[in-house]
N, C-alpha and C. Protein backbone atom coordinates (compact mmCIF):
# COMPACT_ATOMS: atom_id res chain seq x y z
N UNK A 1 94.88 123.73 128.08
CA UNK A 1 94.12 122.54 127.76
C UNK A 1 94.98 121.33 128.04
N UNK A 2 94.66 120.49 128.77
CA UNK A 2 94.79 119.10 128.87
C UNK A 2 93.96 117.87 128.74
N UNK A 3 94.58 116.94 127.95
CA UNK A 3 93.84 115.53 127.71
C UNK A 3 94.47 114.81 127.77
N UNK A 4 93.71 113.56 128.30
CA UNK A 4 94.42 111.83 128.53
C UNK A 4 94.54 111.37 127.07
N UNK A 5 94.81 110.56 126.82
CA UNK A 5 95.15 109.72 126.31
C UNK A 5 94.15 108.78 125.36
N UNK A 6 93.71 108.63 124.24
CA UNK A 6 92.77 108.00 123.58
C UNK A 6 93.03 106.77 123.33
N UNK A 7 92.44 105.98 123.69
CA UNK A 7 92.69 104.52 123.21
C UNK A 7 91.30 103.59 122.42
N UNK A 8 91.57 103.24 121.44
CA UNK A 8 90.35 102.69 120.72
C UNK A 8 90.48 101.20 120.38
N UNK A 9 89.34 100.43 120.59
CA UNK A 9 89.02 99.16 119.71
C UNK A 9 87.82 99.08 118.98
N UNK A 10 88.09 98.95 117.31
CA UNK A 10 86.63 99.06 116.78
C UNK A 10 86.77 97.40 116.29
N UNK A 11 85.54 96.62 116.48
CA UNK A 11 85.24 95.58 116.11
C UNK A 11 84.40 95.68 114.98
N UNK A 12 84.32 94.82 113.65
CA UNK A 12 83.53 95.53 112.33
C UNK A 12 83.12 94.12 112.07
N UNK A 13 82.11 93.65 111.49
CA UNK A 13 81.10 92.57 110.96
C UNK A 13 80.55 93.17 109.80
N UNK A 14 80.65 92.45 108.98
CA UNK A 14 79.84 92.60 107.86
C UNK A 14 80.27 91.28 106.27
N UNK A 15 78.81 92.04 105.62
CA UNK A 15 78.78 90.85 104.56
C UNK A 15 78.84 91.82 102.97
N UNK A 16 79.19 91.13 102.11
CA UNK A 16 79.28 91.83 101.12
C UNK A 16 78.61 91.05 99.95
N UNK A 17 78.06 91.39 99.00
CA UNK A 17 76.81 90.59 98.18
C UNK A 17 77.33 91.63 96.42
N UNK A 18 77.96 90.88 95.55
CA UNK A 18 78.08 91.48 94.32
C UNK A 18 77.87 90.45 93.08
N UNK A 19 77.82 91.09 92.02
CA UNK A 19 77.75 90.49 90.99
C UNK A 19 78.48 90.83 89.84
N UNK A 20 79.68 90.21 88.54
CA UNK A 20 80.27 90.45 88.24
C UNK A 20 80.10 90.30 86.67
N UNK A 21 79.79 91.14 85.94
CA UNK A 21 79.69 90.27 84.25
C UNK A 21 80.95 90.69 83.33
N UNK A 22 82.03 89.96 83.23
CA UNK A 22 83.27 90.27 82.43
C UNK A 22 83.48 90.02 81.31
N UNK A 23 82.52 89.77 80.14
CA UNK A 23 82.42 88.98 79.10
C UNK A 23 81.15 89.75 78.55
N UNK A 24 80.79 89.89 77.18
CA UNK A 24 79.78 90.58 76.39
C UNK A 24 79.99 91.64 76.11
N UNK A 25 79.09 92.45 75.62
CA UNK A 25 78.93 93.86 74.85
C UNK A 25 79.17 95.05 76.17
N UNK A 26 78.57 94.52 77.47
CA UNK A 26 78.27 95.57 78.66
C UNK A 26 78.80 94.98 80.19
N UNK A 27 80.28 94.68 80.13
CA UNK A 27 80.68 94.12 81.32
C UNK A 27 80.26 95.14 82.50
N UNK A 28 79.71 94.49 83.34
CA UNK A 28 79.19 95.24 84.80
C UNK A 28 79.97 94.69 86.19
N UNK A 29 79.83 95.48 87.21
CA UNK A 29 80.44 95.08 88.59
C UNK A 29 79.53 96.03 89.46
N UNK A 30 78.87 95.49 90.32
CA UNK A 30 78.17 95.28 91.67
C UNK A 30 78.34 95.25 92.59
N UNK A 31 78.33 95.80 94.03
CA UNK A 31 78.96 95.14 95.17
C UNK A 31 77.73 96.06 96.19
N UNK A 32 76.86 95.52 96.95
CA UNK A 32 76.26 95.98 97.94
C UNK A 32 76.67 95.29 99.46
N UNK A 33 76.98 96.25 100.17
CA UNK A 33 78.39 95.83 101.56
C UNK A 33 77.39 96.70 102.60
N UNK A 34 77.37 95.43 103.75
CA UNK A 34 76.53 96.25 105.05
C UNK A 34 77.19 95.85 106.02
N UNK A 35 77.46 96.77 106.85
CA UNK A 35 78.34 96.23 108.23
C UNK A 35 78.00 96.97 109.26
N UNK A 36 78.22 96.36 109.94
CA UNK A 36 77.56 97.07 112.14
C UNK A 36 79.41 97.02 112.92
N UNK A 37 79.51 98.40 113.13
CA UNK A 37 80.63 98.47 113.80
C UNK A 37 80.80 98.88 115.47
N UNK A 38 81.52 98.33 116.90
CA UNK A 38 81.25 98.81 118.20
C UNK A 38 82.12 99.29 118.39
N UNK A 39 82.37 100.39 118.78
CA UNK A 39 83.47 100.59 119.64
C UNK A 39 83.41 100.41 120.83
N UNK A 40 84.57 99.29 121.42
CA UNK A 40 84.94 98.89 122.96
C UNK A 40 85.67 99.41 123.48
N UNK A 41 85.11 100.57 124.56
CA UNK A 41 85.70 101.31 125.81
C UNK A 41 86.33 101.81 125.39
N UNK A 42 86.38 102.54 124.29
CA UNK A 42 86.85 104.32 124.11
C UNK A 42 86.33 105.41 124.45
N UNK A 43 87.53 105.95 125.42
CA UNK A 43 86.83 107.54 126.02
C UNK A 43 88.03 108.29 126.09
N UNK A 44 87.90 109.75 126.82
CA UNK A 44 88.60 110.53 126.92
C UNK A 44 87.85 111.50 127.57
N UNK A 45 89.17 112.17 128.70
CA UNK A 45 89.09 113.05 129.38
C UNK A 45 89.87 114.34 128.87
N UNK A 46 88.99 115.43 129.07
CA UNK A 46 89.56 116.97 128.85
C UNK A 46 89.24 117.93 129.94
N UNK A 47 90.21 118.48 130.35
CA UNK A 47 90.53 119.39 130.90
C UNK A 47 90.76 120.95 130.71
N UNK A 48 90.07 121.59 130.78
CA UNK A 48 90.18 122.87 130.13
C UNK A 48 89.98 124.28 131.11
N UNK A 49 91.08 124.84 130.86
CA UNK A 49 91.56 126.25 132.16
C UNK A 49 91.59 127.40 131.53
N UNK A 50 91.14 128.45 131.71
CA UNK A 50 90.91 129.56 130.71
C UNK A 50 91.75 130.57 131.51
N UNK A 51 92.08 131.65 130.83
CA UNK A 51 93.25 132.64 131.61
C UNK A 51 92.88 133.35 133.06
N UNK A 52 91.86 133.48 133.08
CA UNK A 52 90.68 133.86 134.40
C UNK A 52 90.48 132.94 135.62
N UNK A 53 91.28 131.45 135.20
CA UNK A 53 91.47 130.54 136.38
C UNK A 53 89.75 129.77 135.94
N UNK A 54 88.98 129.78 135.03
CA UNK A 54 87.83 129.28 135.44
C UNK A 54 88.54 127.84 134.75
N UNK A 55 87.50 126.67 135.01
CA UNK A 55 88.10 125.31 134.13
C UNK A 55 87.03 124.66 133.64
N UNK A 56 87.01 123.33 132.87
CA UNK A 56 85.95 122.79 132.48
C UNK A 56 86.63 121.35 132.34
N UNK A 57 85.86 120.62 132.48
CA UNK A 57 86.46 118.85 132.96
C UNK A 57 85.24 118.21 132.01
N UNK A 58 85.50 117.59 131.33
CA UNK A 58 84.70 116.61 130.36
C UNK A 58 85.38 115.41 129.94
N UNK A 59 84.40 114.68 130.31
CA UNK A 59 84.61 112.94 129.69
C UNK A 59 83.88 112.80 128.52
N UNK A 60 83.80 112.04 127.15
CA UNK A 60 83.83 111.83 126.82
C UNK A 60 84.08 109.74 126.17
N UNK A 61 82.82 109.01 126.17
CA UNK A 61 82.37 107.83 126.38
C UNK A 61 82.74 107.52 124.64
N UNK A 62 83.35 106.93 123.84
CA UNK A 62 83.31 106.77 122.38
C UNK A 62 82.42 105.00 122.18
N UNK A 63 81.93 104.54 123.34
CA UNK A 63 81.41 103.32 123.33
C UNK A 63 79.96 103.14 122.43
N UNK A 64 80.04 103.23 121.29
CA UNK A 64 78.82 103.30 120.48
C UNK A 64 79.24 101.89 119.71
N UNK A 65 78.08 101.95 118.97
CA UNK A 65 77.31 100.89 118.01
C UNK A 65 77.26 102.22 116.91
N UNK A 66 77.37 101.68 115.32
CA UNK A 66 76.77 101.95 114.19
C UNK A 66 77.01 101.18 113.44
N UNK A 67 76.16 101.37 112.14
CA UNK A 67 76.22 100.79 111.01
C UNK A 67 76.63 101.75 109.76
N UNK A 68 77.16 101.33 108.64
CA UNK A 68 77.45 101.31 107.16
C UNK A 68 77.14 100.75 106.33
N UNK A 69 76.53 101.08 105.17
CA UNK A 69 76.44 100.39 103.59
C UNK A 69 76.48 101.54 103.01
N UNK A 70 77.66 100.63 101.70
CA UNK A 70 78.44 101.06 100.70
C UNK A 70 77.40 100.35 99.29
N UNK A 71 76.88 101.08 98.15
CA UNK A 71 76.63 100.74 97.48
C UNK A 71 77.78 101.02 96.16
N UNK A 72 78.37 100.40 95.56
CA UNK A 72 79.48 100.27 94.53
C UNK A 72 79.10 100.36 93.49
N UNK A 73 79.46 100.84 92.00
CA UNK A 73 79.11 100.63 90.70
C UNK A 73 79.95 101.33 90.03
N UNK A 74 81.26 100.52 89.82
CA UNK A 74 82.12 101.27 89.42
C UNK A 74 82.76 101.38 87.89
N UNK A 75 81.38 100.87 86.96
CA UNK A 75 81.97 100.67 85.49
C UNK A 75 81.61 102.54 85.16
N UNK A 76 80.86 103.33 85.74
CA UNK A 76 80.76 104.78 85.54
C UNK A 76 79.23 105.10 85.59
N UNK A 77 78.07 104.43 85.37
CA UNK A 77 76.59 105.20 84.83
C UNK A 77 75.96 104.92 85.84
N UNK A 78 76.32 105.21 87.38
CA UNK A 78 75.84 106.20 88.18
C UNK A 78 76.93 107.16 88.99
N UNK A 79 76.43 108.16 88.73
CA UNK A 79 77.26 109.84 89.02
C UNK A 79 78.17 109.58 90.26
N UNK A 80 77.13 108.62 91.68
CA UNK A 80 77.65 108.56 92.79
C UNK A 80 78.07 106.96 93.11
N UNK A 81 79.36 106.79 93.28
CA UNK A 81 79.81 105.80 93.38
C UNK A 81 80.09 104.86 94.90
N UNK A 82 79.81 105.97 95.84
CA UNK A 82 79.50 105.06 96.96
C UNK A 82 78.81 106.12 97.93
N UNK A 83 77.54 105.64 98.52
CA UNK A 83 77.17 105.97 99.71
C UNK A 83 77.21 105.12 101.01
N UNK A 84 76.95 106.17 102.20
CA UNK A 84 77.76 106.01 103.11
C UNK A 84 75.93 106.06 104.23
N UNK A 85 75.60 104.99 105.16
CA UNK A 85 74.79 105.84 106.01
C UNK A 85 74.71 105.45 107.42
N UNK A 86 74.53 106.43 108.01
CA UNK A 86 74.83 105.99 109.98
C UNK A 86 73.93 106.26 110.35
């Protein structure tokens, strides 16, 4: 097996929107976070030779677009403290 060399640039945007109550009977913390991430011109080449002499050559393009949001609530009374979705 042979491969080149990986090289990555991820560019990330995003906004984050929370609310904070530190004072009273039931201090709370909030944070709903959405972001769109690209990756610019990441790829990779593989090369692959099996003992029989056969081979296999694949590129591999990592140039995508996605997104993320993180929903936060970290005083404890919900079970799941952050989701994740692409």
């Amino acid at each position: 097996m042979e491969r080149d060399s990986l090289n990555s640039a991820i560019g990330w945007l995003g906004i984050v929107l929370g609310k904070t109550k530190d004072n009273g009977e039931h201090p709370y913390d909030y944070y709903l976070k959405a972001s769109v991430l690209h990756e610019f011109g990441g790829s990779q080449d593989i090369h692959l030779r099996a003992a029989n002499g056969e081979t296999l050559d694949t590129h591999y393009d990592y140039g995508e677009t996605w997104w993320k949001w993180d929903w936060e609530e970290p005083t404890g009374l919900i079970p799941i403290p952050c989701l994740y979705g692409c």
